[in-house]
C-alpha atoms as a PDB file:
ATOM      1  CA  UNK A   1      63.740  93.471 106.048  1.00  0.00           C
ATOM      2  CA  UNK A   2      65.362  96.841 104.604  1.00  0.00           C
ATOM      3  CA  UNK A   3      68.952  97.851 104.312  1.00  0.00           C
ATOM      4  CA  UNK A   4      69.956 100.617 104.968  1.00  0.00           C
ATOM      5  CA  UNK A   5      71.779 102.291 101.566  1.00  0.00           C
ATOM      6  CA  UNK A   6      74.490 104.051 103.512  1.00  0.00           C
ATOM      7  CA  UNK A   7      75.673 101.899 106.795  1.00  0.00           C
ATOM      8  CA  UNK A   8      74.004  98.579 105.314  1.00  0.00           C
ATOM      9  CA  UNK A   9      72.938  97.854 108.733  1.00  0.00           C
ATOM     10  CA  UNK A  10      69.653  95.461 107.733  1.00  0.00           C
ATOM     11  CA  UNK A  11      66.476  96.012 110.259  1.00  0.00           C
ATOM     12  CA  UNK A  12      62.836  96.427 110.220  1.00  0.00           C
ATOM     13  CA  UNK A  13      63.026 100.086 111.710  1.00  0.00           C
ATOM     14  CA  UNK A  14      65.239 102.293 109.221  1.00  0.00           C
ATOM     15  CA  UNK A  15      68.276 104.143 110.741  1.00  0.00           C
ATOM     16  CA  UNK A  16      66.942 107.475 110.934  1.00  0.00           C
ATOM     17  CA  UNK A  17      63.954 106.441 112.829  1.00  0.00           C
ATOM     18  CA  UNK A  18      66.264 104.941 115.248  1.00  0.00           C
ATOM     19  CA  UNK A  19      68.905 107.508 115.511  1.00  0.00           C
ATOM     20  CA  UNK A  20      65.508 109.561 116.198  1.00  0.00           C
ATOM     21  CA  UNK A  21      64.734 107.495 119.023  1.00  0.00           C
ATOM     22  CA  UNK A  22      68.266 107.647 120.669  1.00  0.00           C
ATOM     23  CA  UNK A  23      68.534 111.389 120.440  1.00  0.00           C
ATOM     24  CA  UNK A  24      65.142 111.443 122.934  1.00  0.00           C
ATOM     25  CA  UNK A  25      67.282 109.317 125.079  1.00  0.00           C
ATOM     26  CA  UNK A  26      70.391 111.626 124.613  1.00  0.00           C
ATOM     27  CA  UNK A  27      68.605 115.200 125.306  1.00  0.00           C
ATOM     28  CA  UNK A  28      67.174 113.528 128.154  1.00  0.00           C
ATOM     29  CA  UNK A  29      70.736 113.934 129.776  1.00  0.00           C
ATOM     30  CA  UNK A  30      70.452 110.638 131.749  1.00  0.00           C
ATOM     31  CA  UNK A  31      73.092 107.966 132.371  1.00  0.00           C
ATOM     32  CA  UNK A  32      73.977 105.833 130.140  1.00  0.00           C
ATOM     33  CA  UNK A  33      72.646 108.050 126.769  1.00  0.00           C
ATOM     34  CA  UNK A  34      73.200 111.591 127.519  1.00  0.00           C
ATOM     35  CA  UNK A  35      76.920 111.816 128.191  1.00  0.00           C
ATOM     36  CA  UNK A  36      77.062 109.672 124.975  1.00  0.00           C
ATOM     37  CA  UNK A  37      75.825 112.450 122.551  1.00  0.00           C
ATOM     38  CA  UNK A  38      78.282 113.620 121.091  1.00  0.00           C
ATOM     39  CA  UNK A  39      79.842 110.246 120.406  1.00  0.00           C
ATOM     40  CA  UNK A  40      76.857 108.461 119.201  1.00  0.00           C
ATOM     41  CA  UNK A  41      76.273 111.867 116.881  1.00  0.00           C
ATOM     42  CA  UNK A  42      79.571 111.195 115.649  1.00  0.00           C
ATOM     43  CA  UNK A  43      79.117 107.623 114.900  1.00  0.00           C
ATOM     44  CA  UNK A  44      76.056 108.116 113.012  1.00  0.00           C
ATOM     45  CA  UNK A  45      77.004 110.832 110.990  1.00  0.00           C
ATOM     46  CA  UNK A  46      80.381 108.776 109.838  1.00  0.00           C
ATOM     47  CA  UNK A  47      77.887 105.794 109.174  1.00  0.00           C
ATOM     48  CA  UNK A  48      75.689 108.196 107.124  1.00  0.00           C
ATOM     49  CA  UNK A  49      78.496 110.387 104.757  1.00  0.00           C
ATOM     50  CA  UNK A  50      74.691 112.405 103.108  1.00  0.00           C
ATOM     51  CA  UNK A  51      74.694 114.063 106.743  1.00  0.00           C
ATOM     52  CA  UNK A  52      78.285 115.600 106.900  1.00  0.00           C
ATOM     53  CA  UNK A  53      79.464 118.914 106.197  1.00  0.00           C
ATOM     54  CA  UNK A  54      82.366 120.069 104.257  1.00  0.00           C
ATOM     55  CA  UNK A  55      84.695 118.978 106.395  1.00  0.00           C
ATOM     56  CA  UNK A  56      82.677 117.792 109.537  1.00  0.00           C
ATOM     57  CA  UNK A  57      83.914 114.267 108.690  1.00  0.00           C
ATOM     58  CA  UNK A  58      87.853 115.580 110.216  1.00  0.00           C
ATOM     59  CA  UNK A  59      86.411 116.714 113.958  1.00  0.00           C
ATOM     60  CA  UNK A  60      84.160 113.432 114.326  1.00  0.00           C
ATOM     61  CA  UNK A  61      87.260 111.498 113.578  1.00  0.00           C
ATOM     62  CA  UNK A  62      88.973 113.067 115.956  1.00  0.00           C
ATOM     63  CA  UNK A  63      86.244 112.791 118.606  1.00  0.00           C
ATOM     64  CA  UNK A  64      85.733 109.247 118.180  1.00  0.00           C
ATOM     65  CA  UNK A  65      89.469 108.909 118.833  1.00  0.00           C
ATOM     66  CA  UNK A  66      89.358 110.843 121.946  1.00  0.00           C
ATOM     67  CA  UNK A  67      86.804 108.444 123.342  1.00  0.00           C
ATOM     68  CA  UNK A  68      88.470 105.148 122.166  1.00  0.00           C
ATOM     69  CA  UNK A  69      91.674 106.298 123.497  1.00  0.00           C
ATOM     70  CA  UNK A  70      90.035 108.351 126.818  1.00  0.00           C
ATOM     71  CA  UNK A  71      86.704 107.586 127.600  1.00  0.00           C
ATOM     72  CA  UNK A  72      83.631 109.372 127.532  1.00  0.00           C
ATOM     73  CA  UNK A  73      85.105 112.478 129.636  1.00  0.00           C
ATOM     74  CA  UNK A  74      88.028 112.804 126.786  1.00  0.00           C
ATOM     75  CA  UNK A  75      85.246 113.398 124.216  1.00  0.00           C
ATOM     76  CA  UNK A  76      83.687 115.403 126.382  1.00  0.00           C
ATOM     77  CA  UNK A  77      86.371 118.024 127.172  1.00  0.00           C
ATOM     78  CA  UNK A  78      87.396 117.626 122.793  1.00  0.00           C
ATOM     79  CA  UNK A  79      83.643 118.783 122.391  1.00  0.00           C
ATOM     80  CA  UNK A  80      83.297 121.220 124.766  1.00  0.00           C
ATOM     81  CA  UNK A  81      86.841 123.319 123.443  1.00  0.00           C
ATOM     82  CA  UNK A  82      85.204 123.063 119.924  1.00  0.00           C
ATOM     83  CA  UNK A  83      81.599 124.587 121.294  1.00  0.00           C
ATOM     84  CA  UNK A  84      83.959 127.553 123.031  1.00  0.00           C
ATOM     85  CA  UNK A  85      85.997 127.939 120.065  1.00  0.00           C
ATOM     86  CA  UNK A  86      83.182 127.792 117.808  1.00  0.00           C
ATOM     87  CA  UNK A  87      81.700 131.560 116.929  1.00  0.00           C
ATOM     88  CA  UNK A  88      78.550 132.653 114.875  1.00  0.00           C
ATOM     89  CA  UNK A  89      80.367 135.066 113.551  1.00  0.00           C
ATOM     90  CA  UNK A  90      82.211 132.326 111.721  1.00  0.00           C
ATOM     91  CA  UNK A  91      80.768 131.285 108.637  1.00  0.00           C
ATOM     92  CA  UNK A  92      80.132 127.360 108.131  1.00  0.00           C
ATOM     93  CA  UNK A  93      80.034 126.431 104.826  1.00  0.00           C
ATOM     94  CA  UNK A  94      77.582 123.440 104.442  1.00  0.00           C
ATOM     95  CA  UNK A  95      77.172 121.820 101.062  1.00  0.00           C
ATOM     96  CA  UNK A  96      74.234 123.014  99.257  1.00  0.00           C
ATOM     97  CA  UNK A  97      75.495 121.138  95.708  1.00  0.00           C
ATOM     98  CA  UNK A  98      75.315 117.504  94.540  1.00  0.00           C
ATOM     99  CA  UNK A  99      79.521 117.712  95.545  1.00  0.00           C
ATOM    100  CA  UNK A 100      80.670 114.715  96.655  1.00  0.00           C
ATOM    101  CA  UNK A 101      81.670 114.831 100.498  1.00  0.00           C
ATOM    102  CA  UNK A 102      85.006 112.678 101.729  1.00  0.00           C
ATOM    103  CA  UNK A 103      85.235 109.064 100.351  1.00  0.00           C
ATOM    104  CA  UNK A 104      83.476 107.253 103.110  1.00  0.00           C
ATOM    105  CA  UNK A 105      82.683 103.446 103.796  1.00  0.00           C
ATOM    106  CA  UNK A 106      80.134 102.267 102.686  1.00  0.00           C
ATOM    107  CA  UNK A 107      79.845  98.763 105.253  1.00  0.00           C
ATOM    108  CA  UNK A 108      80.251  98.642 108.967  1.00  0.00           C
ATOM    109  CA  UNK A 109      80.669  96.038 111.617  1.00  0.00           C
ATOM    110  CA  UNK A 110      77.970  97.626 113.685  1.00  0.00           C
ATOM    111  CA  UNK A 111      75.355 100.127 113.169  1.00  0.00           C
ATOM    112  CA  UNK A 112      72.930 101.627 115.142  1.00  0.00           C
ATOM    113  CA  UNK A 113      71.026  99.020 114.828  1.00  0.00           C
ATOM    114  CA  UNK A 114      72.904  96.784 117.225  1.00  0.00           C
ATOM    115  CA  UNK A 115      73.274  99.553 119.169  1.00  0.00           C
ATOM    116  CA  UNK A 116      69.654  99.973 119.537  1.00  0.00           C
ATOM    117  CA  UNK A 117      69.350  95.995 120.614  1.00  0.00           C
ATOM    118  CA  UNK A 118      65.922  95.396 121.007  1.00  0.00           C
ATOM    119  CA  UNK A 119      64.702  99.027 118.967  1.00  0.00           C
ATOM    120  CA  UNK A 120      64.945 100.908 122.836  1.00  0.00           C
ATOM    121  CA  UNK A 121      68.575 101.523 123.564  1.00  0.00           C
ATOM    122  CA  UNK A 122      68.689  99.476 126.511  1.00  0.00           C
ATOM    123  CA  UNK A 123      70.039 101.103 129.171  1.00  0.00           C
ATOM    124  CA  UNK A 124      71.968  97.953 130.052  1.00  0.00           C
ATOM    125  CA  UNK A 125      75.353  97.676 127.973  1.00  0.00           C
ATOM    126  CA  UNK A 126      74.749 100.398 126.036  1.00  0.00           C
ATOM    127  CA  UNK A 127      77.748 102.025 126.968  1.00  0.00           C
ATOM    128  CA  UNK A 128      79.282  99.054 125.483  1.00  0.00           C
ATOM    129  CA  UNK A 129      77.463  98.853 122.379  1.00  0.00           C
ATOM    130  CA  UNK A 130      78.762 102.647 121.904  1.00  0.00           C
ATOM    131  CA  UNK A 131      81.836 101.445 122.268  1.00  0.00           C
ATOM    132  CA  UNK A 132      81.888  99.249 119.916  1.00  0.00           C
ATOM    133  CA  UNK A 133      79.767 101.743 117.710  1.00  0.00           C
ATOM    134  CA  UNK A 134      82.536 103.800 117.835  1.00  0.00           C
ATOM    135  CA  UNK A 135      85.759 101.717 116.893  1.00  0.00           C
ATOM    136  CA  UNK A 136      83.663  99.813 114.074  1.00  0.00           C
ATOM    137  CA  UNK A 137      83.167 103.295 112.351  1.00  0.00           C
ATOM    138  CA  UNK A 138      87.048 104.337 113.189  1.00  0.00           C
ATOM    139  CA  UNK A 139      88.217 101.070 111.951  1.00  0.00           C
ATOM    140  CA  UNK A 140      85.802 101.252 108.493  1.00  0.00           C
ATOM    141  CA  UNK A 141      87.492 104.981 108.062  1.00  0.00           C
ATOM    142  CA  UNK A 142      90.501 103.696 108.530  1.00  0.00           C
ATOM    143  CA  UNK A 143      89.772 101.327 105.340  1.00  0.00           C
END
């Protein structure tokens, strides 16, 4: 059994290779996974601080607060004013040097390991695995 060296989830499949699988599920746009994207993007890219941006660490914050706080459709109409707002005109500035990004966690409740339950995403309670997903990574920012 591996562990993961950012989330510390502990599984035979590593996290990328899961967070692989889910995204199928996601682009699929199917209930329960696709309206989940952006959330379960979110989540993993919190869990996983070598993914984020300059800076990407502030809006997925704030998205997984809109969907604590409103649901699913609150992250959804957060996400959807960021894609209209956002511009390819505007420059993003990823990190391309060994900079450190934002002080992240380093352990988490729950990973997307349990999320994944039985390495499929169930489609049963995985709404509520998200869920919990998502206020185990808020609460682990929160310190």
């Amino acid at each position: 059994m591996d562990t993961c060296p950012e989330c510390r989830a502990a599984g035979e499949v590593p996290c990328e290779e899961l967070f692989g699988r889910l995204l199928a599920l996601d682009h699929s746009r199917q209930e329960p996974w696709g309206p989940l994207h952006g959330v379960a993007v979110a989540c993993y890219r919190l869990q996983h601080p070598a993914s984020l941006t300059e800076g990407s660490h502030t809006f997925l914050l704030e998205l997984l607060r809109a969907y604590v706080g409103g649901g699913a459709e609150a992250a959804t109409r957060l996400t959807e004013h960021a894609r209209r707002a956002n511009s390819h005109r505007v420059l993003r500035r990823d990190r391309t040097d060994d900079t450190p990004g934002p002080r992240a966690p380093t352990g988490f409740a729950f990973t997307v390991a349990e999320v994944a339950a039985d390495g499929a995403f169930p489609a049963e309670g995985h709404p509520e695995r998200v869920r919990a997903w998502s206020e185990a990574t808020l609460a682990a920012w929160r310190g």
